[in-house]
PDB file of N, CA and C in Angstrom:
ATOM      1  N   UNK A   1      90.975  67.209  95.184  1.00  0.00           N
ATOM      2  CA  UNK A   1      92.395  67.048  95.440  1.00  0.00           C
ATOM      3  C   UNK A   1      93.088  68.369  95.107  1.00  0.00           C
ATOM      4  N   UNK A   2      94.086  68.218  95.891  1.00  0.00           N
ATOM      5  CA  UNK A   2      94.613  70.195  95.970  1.00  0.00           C
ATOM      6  C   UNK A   2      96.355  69.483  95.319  1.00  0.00           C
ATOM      7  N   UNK A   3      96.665  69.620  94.043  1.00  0.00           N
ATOM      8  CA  UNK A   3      97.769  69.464  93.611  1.00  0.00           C
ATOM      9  C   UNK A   3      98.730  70.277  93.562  1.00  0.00           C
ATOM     10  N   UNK A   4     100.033  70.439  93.903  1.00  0.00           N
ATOM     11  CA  UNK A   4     100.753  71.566  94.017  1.00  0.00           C
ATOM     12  C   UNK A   4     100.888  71.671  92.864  1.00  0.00           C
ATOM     13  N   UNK A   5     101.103  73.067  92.689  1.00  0.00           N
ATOM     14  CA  UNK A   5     101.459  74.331  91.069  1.00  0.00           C
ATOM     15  C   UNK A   5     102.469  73.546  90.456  1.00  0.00           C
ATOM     16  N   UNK A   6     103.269  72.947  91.463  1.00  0.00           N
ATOM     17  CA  UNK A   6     104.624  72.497  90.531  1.00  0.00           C
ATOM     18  C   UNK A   6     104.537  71.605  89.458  1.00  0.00           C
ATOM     19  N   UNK A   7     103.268  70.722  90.063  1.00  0.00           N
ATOM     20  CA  UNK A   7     102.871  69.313  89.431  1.00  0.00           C
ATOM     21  C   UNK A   7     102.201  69.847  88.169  1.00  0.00           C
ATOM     22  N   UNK A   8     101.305  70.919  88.159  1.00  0.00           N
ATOM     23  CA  UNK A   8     100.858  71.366  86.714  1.00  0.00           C
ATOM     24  C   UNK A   8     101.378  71.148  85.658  1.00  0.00           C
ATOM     25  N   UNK A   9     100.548  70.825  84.531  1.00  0.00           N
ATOM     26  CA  UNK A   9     101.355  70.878  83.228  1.00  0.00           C
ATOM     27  C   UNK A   9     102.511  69.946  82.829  1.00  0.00           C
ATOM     28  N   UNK A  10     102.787  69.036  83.825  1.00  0.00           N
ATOM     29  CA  UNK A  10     103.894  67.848  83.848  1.00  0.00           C
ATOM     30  C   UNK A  10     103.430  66.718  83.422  1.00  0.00           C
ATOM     31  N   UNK A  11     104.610  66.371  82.959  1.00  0.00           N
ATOM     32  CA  UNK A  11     104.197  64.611  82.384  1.00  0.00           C
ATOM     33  C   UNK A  11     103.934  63.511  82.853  1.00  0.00           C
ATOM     34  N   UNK A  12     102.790  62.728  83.097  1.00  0.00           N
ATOM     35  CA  UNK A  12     102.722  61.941  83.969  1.00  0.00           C
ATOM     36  C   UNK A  12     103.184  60.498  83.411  1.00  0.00           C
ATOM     37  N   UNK A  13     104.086  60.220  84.281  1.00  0.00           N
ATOM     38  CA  UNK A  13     104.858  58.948  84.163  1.00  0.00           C
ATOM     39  C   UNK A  13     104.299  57.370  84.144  1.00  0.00           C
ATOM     40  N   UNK A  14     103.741  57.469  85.417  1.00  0.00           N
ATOM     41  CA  UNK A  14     102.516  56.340  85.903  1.00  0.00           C
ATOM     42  C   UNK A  14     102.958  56.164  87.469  1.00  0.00           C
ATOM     43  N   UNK A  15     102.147  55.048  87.552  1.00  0.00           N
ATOM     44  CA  UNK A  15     102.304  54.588  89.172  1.00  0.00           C
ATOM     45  C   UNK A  15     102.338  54.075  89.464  1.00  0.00           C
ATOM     46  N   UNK A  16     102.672  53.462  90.345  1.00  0.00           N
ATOM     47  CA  UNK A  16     103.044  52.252  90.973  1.00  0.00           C
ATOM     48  C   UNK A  16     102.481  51.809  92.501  1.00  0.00           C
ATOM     49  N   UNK A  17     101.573  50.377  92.046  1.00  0.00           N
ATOM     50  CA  UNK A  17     101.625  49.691  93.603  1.00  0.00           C
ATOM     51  C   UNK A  17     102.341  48.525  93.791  1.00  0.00           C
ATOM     52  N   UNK A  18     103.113  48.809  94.677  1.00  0.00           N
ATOM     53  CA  UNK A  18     104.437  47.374  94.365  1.00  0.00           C
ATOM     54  C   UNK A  18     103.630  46.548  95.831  1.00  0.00           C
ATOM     55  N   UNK A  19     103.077  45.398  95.768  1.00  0.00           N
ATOM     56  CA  UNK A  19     102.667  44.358  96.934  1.00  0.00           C
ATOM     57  C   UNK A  19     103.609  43.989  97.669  1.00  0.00           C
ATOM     58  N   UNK A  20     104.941  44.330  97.911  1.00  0.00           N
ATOM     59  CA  UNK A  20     106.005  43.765  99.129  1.00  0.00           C
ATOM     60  C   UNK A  20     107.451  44.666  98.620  1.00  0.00           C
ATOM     61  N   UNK A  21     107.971  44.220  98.966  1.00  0.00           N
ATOM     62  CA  UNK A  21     109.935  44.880  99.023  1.00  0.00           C
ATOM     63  C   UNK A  21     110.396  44.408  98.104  1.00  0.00           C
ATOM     64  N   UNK A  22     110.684  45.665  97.057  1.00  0.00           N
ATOM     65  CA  UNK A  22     111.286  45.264  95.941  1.00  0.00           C
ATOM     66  C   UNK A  22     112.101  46.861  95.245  1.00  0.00           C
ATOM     67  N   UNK A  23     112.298  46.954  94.235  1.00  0.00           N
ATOM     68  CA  UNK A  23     112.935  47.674  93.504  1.00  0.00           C
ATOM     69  C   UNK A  23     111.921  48.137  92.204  1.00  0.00           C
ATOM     70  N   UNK A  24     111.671  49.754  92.697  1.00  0.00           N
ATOM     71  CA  UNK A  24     110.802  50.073  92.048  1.00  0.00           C
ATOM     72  C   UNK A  24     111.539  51.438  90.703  1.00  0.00           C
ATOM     73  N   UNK A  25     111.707  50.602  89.602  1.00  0.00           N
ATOM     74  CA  UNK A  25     112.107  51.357  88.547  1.00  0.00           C
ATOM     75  C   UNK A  25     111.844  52.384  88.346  1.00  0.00           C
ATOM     76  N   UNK A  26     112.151  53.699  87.396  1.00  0.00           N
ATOM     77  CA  UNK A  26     111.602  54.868  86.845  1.00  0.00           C
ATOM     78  C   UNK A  26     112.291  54.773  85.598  1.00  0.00           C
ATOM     79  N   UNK A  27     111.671  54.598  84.212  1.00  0.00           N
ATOM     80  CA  UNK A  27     112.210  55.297  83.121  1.00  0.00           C
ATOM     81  C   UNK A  27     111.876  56.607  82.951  1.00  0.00           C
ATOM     82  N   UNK A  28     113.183  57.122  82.371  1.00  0.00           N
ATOM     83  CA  UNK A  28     113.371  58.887  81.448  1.00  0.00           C
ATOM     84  C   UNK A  28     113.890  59.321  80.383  1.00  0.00           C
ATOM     85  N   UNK A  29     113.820  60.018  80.078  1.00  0.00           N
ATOM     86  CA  UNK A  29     114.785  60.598  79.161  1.00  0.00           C
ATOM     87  C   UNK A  29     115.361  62.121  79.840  1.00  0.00           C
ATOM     88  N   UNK A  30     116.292  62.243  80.011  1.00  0.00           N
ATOM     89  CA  UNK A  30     117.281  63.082  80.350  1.00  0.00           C
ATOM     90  C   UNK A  30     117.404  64.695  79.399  1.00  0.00           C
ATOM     91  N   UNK A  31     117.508  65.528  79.801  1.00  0.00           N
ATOM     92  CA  UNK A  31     117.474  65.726  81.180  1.00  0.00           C
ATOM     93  C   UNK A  31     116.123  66.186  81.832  1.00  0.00           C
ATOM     94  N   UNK A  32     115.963  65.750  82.943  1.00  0.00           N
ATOM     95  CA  UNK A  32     114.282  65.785  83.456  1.00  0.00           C
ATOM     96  C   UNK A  32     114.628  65.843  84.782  1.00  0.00           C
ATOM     97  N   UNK A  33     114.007  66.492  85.433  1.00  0.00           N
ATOM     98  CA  UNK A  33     113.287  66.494  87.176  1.00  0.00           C
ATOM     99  C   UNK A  33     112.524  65.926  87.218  1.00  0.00           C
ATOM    100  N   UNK A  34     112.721  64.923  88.147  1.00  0.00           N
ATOM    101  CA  UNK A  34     111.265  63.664  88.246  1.00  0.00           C
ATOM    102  C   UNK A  34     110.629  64.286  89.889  1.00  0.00           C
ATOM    103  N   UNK A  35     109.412  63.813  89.710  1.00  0.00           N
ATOM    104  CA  UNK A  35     108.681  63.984  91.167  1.00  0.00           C
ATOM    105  C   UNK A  35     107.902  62.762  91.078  1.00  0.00           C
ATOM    106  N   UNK A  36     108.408  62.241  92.526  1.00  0.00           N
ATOM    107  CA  UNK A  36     107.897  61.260  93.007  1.00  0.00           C
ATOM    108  C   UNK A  36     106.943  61.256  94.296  1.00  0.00           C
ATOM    109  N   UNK A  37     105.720  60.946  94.018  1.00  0.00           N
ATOM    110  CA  UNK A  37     104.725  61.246  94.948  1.00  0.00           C
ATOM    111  C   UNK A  37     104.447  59.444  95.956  1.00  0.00           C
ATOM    112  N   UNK A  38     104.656  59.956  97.023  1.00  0.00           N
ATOM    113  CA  UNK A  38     104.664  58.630  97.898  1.00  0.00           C
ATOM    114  C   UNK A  38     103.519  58.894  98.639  1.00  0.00           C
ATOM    115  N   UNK A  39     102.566  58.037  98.858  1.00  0.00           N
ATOM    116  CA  UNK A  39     101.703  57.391 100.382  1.00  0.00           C
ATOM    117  C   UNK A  39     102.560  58.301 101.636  1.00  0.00           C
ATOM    118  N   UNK A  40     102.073  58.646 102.438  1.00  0.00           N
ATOM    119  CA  UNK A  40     102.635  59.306 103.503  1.00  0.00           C
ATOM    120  C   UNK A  40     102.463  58.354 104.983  1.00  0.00           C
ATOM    121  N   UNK A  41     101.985  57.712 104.451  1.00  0.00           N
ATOM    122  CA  UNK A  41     101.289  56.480 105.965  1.00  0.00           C
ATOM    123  C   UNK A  41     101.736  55.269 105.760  1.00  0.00           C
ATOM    124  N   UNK A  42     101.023  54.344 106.015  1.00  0.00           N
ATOM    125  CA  UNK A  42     101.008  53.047 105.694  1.00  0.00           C
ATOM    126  C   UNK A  42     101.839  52.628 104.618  1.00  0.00           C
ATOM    127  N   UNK A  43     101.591  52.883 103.327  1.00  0.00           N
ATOM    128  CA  UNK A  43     101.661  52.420 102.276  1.00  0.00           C
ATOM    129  C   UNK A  43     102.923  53.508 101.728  1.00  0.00           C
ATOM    130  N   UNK A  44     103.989  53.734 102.504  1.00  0.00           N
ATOM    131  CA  UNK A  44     104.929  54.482 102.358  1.00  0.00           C
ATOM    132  C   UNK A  44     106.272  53.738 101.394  1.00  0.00           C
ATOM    133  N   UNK A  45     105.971  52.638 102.126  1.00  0.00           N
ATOM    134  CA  UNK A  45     107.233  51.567 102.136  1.00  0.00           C
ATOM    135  C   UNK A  45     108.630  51.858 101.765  1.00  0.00           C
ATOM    136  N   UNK A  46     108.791  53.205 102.707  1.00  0.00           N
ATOM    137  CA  UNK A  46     110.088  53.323 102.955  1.00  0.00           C
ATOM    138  C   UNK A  46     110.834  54.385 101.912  1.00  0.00           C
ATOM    139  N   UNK A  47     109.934  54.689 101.126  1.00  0.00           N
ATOM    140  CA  UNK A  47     109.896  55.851 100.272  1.00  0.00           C
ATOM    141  C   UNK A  47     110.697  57.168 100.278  1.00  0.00           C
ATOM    142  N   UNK A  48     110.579  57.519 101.890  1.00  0.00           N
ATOM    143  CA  UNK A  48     110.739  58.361 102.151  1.00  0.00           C
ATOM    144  C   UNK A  48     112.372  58.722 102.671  1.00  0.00           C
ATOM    145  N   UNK A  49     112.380  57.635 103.586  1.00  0.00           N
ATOM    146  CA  UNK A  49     113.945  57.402 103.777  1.00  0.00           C
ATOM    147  C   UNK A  49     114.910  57.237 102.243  1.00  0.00           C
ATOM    148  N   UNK A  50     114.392  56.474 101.685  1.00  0.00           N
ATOM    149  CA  UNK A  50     115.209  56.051 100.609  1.00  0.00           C
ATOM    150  C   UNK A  50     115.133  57.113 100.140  1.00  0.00           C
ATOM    151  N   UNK A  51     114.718  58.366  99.974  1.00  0.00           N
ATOM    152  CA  UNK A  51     114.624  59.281  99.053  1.00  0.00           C
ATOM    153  C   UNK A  51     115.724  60.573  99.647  1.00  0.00           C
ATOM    154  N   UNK A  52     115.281  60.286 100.605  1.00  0.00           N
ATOM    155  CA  UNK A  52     116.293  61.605 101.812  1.00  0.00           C
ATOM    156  C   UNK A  52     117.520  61.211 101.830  1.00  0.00           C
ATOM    157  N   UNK A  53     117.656  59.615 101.657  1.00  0.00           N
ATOM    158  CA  UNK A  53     119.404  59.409 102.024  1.00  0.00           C
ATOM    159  C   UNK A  53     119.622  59.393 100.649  1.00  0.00           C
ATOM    160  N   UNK A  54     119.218  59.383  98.958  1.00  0.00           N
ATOM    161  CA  UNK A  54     119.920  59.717  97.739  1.00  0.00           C
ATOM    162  C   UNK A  54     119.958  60.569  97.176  1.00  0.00           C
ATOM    163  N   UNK A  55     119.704  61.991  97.626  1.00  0.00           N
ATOM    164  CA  UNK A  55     119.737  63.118  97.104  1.00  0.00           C
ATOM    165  C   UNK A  55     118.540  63.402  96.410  1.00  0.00           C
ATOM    166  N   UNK A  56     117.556  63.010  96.934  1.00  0.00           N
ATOM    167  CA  UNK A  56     116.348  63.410  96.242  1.00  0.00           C
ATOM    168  C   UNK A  56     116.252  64.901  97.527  1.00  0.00           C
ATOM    169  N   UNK A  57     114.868  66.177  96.957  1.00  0.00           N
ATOM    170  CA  UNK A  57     114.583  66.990  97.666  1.00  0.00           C
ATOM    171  C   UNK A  57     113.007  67.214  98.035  1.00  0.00           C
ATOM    172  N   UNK A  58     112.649  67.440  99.691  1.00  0.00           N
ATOM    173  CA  UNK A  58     111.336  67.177  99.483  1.00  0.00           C
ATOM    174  C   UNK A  58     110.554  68.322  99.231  1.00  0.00           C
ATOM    175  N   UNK A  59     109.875  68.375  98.232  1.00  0.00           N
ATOM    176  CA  UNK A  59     108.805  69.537  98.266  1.00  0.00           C
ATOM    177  C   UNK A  59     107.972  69.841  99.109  1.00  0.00           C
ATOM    178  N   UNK A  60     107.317  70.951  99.027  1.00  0.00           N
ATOM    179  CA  UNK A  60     106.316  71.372 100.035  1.00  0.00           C
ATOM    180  C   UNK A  60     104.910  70.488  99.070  1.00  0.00           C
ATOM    181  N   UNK A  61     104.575  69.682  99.680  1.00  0.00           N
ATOM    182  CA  UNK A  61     103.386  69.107  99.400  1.00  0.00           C
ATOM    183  C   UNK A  61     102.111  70.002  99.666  1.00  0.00           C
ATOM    184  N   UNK A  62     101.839  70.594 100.713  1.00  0.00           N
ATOM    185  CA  UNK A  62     100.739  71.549 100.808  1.00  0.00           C
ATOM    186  C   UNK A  62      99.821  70.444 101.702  1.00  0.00           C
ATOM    187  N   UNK A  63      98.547  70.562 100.890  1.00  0.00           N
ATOM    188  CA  UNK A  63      97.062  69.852 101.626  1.00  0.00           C
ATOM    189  C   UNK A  63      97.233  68.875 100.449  1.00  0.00           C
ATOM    190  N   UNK A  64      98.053  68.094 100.042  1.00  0.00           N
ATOM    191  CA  UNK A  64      97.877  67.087  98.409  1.00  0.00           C
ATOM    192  C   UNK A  64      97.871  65.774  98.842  1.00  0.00           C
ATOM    193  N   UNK A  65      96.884  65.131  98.570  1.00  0.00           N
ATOM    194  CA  UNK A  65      95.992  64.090  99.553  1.00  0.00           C
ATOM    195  C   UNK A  65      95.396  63.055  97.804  1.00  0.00           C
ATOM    196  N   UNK A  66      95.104  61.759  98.038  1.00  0.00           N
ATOM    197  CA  UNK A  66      94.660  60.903  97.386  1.00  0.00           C
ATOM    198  C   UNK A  66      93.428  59.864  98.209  1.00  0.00           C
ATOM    199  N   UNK A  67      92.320  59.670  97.502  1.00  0.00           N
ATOM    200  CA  UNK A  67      91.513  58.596  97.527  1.00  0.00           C
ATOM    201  C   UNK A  67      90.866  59.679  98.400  1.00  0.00           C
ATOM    202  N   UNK A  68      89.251  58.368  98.789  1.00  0.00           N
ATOM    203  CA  UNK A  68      88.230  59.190  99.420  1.00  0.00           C
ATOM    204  C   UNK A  68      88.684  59.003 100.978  1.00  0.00           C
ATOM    205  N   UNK A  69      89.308  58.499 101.023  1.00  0.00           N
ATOM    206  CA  UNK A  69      90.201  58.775 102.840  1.00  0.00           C
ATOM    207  C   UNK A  69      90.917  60.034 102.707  1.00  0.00           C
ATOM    208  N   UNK A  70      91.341  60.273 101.844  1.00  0.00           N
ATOM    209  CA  UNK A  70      92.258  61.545 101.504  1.00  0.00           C
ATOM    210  C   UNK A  70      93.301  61.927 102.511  1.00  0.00           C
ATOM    211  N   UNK A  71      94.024  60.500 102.143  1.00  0.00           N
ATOM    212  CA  UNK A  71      95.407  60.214 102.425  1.00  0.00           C
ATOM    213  C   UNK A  71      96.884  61.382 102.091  1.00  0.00           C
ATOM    214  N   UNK A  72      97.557  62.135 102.692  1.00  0.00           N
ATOM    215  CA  UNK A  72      98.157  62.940 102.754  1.00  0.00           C
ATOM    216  C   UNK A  72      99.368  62.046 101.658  1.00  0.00           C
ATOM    217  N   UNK A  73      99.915  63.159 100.576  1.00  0.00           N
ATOM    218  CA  UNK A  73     100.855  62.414  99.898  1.00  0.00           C
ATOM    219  C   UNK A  73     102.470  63.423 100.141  1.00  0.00           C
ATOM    220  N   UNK A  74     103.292  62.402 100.079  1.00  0.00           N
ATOM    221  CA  UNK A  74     104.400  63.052  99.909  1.00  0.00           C
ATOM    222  C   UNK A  74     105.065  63.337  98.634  1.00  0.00           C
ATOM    223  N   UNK A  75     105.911  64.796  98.432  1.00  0.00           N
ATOM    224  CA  UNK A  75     106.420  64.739  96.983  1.00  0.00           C
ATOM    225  C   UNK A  75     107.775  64.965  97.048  1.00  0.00           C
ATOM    226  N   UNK A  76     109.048  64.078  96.591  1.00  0.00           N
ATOM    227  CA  UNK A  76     110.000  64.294  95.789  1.00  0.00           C
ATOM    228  C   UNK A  76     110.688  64.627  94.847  1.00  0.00           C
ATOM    229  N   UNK A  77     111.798  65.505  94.806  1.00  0.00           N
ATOM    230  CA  UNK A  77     112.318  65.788  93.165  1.00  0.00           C
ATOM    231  C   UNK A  77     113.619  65.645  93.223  1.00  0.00           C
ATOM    232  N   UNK A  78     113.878  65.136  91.802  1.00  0.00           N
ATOM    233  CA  UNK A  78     115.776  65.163  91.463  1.00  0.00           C
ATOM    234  C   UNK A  78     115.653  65.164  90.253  1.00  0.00           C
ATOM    235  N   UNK A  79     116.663  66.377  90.094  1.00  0.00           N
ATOM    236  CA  UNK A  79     117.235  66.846  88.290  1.00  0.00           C
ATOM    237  C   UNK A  79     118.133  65.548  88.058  1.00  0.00           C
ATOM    238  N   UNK A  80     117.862  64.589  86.619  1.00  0.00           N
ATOM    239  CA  UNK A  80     118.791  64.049  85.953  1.00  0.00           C
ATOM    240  C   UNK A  80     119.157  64.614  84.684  1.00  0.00           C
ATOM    241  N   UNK A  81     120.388  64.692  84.673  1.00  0.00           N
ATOM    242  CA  UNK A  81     121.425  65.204  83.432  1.00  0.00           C
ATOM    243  C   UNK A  81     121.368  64.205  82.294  1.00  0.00           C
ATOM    244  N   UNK A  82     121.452  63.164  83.067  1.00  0.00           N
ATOM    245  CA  UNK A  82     121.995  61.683  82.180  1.00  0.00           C
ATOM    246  C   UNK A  82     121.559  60.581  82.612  1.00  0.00           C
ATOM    247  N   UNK A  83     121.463  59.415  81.700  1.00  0.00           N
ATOM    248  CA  UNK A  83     120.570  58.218  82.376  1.00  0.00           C
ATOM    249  C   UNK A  83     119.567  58.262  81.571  1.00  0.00           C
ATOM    250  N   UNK A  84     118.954  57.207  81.702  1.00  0.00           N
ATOM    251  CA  UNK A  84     117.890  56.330  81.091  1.00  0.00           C
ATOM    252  C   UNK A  84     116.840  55.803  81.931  1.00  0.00           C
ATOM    253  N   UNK A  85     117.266  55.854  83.514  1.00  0.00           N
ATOM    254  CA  UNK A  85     116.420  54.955  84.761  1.00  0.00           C
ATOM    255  C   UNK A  85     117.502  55.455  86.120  1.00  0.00           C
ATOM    256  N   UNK A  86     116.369  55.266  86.994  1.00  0.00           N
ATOM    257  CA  UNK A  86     116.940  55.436  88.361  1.00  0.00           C
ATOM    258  C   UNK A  86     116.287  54.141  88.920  1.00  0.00           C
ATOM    259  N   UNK A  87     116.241  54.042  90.238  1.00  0.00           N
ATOM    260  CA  UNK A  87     115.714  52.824  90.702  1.00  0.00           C
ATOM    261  C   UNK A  87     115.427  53.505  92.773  1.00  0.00           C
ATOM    262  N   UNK A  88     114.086  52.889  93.225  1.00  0.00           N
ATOM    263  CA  UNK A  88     113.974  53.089  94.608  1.00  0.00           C
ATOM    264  C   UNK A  88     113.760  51.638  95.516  1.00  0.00           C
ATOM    265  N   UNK A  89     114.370  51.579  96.011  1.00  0.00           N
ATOM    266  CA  UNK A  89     114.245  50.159  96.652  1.00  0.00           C
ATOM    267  C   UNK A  89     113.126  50.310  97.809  1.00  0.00           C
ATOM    268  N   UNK A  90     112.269  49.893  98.045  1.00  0.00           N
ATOM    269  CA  UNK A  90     111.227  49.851  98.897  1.00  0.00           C
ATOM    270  C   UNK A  90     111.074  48.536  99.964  1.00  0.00           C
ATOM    271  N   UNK A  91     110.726  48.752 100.732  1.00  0.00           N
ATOM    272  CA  UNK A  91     110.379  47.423 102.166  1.00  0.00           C
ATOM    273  C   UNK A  91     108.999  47.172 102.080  1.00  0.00           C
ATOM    274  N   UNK A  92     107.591  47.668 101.217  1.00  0.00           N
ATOM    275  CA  UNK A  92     106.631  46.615 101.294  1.00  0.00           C
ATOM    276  C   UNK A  92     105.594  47.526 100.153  1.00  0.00           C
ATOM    277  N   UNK A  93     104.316  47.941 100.797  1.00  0.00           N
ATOM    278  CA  UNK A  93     103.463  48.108  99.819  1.00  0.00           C
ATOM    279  C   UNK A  93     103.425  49.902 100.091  1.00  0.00           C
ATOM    280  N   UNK A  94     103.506  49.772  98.466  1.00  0.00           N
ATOM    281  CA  UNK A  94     104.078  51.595  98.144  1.00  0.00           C
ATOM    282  C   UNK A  94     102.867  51.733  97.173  1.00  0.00           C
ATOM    283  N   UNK A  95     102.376  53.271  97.649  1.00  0.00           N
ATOM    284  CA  UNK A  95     101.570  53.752  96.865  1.00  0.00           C
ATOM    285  C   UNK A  95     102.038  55.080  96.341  1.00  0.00           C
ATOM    286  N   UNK A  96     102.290  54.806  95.047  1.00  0.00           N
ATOM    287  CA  UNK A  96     103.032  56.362  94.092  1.00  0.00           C
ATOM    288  C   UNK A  96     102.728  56.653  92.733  1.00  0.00           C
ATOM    289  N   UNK A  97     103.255  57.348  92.689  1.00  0.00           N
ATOM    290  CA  UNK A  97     103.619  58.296  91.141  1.00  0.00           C
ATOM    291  C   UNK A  97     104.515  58.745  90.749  1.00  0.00           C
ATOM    292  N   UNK A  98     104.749  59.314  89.549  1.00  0.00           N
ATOM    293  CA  UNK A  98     105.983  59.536  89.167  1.00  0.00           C
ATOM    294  C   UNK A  98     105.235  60.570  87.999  1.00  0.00           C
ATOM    295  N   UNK A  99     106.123  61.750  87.894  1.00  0.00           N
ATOM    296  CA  UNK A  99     105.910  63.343  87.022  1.00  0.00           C
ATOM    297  C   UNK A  99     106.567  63.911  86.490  1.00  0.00           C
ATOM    298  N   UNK A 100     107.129  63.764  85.511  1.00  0.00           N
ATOM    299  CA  UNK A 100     108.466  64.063  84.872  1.00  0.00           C
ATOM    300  C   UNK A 100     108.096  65.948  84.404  1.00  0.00           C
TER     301      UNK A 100
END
């Protein structure tokens, strides 16, 4: 797996497979840039939109791929100042991470 430089050395949050449409939490502590790594296919569930229309920004992912299909992943980031949690609402089965 070819991880971008950015992801180095970051805190890994955990991950999440949510089985249908729901509301997928993030705890933090502030202030932090989170990166959120989404499924790029199938298992997107909407990830991506939801991320583009709240001010999230997308990184250059590169060749950064998961499992032995080596599924292309997408990566997100947004600086929080303040807060405790954000929240992504999703439409079905999401495969991610989260990298503070």
């Amino acid at each position: 797996m070819n991880v971008p430089g950015y992801l180095l050395d970051k805190m890994y949050i955990g991950s999440r497979t949510w089985p249908s449409a729901g509301t997928w939490t993030i705890e933090y502590t502030a202030p932090v840039i989170l990166y959120v790594l989404a499924d790029s296919g199938n298992y997107n569930a909407g990830v991506d939109s939801f991320c583009a229309s709240n001010g999230w920004t997308q990184e250059d992912a590169g060749n950064f791929a998961r499992g032995a299909d080596n599924r292309q992943m997408n990566v997100w980031s947004k600086e929080f100042t303040d807060g405790t949690s954000t929240s992504i609402q999703t439409n079905g089965l999401v495969v991610g991470g989260v990298v503070a």
